[in-house]
Structure formats: C-alpha cells, structure tokens
C-alpha atoms as a PDB file:
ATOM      1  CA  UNK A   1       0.000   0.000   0.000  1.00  0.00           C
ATOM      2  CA  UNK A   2       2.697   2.307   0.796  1.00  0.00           C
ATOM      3  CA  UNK A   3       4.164   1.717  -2.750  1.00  0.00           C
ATOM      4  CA  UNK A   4       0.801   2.659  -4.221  1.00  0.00           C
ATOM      5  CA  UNK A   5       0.518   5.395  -2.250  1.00  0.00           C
ATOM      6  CA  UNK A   6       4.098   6.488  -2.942  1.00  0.00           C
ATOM      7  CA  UNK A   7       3.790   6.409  -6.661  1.00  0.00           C
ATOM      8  CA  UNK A   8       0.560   7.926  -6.203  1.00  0.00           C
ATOM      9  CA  UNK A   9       2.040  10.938  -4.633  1.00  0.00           C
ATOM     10  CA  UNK A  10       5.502  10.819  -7.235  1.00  0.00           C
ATOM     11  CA  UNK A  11       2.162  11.113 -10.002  1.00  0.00           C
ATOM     12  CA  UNK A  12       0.752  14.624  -7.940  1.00  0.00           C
ATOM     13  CA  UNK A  13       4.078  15.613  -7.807  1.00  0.00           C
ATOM     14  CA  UNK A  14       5.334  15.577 -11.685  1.00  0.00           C
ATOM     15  CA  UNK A  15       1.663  16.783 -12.521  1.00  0.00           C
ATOM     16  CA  UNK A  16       2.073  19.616 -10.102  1.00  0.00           C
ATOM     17  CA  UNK A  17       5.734  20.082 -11.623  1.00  0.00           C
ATOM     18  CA  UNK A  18       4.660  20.021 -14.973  1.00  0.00           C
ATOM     19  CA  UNK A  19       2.012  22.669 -14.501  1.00  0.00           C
ATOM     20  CA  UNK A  20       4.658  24.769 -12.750  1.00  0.00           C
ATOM     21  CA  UNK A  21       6.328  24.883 -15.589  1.00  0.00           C
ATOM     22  CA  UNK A  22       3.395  25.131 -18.024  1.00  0.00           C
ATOM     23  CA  UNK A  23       2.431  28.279 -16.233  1.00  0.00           C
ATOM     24  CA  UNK A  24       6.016  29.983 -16.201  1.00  0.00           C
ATOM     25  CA  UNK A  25       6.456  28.869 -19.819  1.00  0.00           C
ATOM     26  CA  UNK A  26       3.193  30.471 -20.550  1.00  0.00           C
ATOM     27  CA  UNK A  27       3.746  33.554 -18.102  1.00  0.00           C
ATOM     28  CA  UNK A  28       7.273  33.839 -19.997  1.00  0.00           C
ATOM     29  CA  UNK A  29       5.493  33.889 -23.305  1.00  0.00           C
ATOM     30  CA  UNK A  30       3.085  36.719 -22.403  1.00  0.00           C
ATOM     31  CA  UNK A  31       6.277  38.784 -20.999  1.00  0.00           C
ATOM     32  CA  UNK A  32       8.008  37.953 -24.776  1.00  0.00           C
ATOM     33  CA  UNK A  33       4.432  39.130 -26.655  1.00  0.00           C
ATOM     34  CA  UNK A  34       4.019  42.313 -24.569  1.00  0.00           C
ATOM     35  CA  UNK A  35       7.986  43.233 -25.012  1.00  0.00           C
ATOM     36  CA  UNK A  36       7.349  42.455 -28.800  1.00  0.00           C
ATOM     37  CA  UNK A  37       4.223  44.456 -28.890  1.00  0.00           C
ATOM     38  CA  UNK A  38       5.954  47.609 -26.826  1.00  0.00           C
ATOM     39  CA  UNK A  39       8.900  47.256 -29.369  1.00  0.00           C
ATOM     40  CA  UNK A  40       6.636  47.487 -32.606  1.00  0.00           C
ATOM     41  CA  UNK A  41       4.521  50.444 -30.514  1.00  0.00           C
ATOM     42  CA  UNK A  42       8.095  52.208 -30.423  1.00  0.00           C
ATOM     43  CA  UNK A  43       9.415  51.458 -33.756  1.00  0.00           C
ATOM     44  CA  UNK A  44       5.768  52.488 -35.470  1.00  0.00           C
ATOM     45  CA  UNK A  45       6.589  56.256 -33.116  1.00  0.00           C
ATOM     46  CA  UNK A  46       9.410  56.410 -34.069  1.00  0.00           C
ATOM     47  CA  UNK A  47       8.505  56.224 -37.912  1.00  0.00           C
ATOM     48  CA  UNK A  48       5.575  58.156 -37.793  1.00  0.00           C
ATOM     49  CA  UNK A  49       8.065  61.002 -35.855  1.00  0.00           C
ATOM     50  CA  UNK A  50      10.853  60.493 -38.527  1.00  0.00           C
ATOM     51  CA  UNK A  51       8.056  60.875 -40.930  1.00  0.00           C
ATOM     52  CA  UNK A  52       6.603  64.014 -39.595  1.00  0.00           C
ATOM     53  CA  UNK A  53      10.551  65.597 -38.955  1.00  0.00           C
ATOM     54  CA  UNK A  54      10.904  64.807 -42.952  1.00  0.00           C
ATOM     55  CA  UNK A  55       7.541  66.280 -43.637  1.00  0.00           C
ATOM     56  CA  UNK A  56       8.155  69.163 -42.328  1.00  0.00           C
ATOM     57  CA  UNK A  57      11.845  69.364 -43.665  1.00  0.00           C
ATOM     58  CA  UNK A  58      10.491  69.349 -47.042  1.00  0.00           C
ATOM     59  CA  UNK A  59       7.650  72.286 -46.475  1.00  0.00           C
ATOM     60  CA  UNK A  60      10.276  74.246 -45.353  1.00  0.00           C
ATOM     61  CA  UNK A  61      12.048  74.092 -47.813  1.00  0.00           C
ATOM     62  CA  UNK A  62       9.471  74.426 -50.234  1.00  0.00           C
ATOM     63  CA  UNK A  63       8.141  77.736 -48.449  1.00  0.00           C
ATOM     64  CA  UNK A  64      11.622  78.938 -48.932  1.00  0.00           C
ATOM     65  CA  UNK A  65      11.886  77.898 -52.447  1.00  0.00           C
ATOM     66  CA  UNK A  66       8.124  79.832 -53.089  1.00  0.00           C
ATOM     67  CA  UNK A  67       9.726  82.707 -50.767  1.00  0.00           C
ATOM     68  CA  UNK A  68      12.326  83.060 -53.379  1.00  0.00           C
ATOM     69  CA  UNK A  69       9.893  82.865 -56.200  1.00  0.00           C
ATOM     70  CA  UNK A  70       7.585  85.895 -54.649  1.00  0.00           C
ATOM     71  CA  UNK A  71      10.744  87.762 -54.125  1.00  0.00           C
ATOM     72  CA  UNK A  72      11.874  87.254 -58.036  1.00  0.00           C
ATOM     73  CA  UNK A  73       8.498  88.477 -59.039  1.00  0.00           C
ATOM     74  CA  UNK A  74       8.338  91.562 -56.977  1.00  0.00           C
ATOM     75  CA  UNK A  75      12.373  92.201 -58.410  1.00  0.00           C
ATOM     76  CA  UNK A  76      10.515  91.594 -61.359  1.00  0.00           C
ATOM     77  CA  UNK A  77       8.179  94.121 -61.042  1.00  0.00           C
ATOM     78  CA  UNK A  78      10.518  96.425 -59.863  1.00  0.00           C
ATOM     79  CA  UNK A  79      12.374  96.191 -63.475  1.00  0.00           C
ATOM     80  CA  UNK A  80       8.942  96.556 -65.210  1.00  0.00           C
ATOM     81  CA  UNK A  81       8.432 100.097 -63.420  1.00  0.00           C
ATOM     82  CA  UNK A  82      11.200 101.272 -64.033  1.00  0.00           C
ATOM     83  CA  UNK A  83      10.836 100.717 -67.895  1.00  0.00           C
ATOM     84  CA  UNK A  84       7.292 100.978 -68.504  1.00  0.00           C
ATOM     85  CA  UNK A  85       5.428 104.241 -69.570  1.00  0.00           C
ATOM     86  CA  UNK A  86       3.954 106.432 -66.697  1.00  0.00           C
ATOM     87  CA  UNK A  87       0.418 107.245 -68.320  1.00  0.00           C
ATOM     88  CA  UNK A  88      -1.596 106.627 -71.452  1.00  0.00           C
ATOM     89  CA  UNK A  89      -3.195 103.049 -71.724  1.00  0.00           C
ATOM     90  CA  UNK A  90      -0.261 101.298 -71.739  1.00  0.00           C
ATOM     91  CA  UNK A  91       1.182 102.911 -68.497  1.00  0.00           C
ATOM     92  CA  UNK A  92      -2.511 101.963 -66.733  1.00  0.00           C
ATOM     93  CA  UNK A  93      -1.594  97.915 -67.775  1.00  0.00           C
ATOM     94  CA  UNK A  94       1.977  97.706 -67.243  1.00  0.00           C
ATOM     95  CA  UNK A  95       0.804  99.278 -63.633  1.00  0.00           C
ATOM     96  CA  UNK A  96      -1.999  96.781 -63.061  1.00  0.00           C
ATOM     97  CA  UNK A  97       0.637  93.591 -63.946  1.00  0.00           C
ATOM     98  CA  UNK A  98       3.024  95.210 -61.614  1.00  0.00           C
ATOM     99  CA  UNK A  99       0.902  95.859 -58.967  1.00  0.00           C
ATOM    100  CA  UNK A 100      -0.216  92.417 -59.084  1.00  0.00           C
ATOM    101  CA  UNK A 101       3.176  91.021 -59.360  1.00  0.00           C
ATOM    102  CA  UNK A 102       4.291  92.708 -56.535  1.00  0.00           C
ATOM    103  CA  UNK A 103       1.286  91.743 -54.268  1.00  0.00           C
ATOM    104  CA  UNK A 104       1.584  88.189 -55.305  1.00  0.00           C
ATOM    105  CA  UNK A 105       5.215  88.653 -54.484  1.00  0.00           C
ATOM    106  CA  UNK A 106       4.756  89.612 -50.881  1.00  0.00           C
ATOM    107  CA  UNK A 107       1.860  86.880 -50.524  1.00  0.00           C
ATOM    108  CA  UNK A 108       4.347  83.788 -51.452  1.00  0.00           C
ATOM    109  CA  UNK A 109       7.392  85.711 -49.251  1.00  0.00           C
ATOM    110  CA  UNK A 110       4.665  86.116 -46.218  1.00  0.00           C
ATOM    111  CA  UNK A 111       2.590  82.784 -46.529  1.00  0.00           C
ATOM    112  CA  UNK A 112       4.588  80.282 -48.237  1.00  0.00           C
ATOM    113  CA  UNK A 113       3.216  76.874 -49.836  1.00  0.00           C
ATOM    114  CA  UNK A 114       1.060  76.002 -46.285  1.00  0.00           C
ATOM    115  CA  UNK A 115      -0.447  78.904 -46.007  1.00  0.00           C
ATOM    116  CA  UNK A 116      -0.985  79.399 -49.715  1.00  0.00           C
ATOM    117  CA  UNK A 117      -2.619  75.535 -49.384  1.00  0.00           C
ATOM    118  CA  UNK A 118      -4.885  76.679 -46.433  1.00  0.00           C
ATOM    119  CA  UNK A 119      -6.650  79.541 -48.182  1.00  0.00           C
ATOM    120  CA  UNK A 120      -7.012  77.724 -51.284  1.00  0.00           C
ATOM    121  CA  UNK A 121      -8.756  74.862 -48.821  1.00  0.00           C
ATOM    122  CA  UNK A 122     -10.533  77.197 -47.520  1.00  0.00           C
ATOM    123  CA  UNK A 123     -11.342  78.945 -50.614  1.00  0.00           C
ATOM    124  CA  UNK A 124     -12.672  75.701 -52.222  1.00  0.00           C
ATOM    125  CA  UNK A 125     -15.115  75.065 -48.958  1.00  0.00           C
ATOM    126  CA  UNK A 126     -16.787  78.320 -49.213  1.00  0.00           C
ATOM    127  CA  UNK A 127     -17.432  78.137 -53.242  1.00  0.00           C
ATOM    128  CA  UNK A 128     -17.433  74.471 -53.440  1.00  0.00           C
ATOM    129  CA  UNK A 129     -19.464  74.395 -56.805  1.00  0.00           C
ATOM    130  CA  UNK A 130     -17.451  77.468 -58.966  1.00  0.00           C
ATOM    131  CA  UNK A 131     -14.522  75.283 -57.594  1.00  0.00           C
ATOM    132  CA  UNK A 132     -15.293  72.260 -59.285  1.00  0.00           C
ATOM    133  CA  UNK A 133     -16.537  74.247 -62.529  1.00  0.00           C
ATOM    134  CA  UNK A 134     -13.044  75.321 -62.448  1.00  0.00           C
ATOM    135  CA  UNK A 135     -11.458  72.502 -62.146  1.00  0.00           C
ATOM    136  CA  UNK A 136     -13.270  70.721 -64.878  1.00  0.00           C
ATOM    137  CA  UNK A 137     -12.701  73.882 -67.110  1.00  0.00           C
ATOM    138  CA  UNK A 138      -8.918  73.762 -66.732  1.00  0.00           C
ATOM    139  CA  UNK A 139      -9.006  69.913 -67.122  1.00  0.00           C
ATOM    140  CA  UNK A 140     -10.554  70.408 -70.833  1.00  0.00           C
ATOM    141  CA  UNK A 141      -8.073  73.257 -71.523  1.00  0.00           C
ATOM    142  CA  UNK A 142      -5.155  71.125 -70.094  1.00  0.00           C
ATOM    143  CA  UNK A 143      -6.433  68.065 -71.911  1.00  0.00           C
ATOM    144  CA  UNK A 144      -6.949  70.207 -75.249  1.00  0.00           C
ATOM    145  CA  UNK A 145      -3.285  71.307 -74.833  1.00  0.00           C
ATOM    146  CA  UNK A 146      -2.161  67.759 -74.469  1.00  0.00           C
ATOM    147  CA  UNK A 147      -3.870  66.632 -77.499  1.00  0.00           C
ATOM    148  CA  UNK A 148      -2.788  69.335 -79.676  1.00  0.00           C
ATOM    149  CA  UNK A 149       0.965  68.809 -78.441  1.00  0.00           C
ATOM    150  CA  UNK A 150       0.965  65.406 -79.436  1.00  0.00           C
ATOM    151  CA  UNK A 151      -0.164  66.147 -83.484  1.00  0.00           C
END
C-alpha cells in the first residue's frame, strides 16, 4: 500500500511540476508578446516622428523655395516700373501687372506653400461648386493642350 501510495504521490508531484512549468512557460510567453508588442509600438513612433521631422523638412524648404519665387516676381516688377510708360493706356496695364506682381510677391514671401494651401482649402469650402466648374474647365483646356501637343 505504501508503494501505491508512494507512486501515487511521485504522479501529484510531476503533474504539479509540470504545470509549474506550463504556467512559467506560458507567463514567460506573455512577458516575450508584450515586449514584442511595446517594441513594434516604439518602432511604429518612431517612424511616424521620422516621418513628420521629414515632412516638415520638405515644407520648409518648399516655403523657402516659393519665398524666393515671390521675391523674383516683386524684383521683377521692380524692373517693369522702371521701364514701362507712366500714363496713357499702356502705363494703366503695365501698372496693373506690376501691382499684381508685386502683391503676389509679398503673398508667397509672407505665406509660403502652407499657407498658400490653407486659403485655397478654404477657398474651395466656401465656393465648393465654382470650384469644381473650375477645375473641370482647366481639365478640358489642359487636356486640349495635351492633345494638340501630341499632333
């Protein structure tokens, strides 16, 4: 009897054992799956913030770019003045192109391409309709220009 009673109790014991170790193997692997899913949390941060750094590397220096554009055109303007007739009708259209060449100057120098983007956005959402006319009108001209280039 003890000998049954001994193997009976050697049985409880490598049961016991082997759910010991079932539970740290299984406690282990939940430890390796939440380090794995911390270290893909990190590494998706970390590209979304290299991501952002480069997004906003390349705005800048496509504001300064467009900076350097509106100051050409108000240079540009400046020539025109200085060579265009003062009166007569001539005078009144070489003014009108220079005044808008310098104001569309100082708008690119001031705004850039993101703020030049957020009034056009905004633009679009108050005259949603003229907006798309527009678009589909400068779609047929582009498309007309296309076509013609390729005869």
């Amino acid at each position: 009897m003890a000998s049954a009673t001994h193997m009976k109790d050697e049985v409880r014991d490598r049961a016991q054992d082997a759910k010991d170790k079932g539970e740290d193997l299984l406690e282990k692997g939940k430890q390796g799956l939440q380090q794995a899913a911390d270290k893909g949390r990190d590494m998706a941060q970390q590209a979304a913030d290299k991501a952002r750094e480069m997004g906003t590397a390349v705005r800048d220096r496509a504001d300064s770019g467009v900076a350097s554009v509106g100051s050409g055109m108000r240079s540009a303007a400046e020539g025109i003045k200085s060579h265009m007739p003062q009166s007569g009708m001539l005078g009144q259209a070489a003014s009108s192109v220079t005044d808008t060449l310098e104001n569309t100057g100082r708008y690119l120098e001031e705004h850039g391409v993101s703020g030049a983007a957020d009034d056009m956005t905004n633009l679009i959402r108050k005259h949603p309709v003229p907006s798309v006319l527009i678009g589909i009108g400068l779609g047929i001209l582009l498309g007309q220009f296309m076509n013609s280039s390729r005869r």
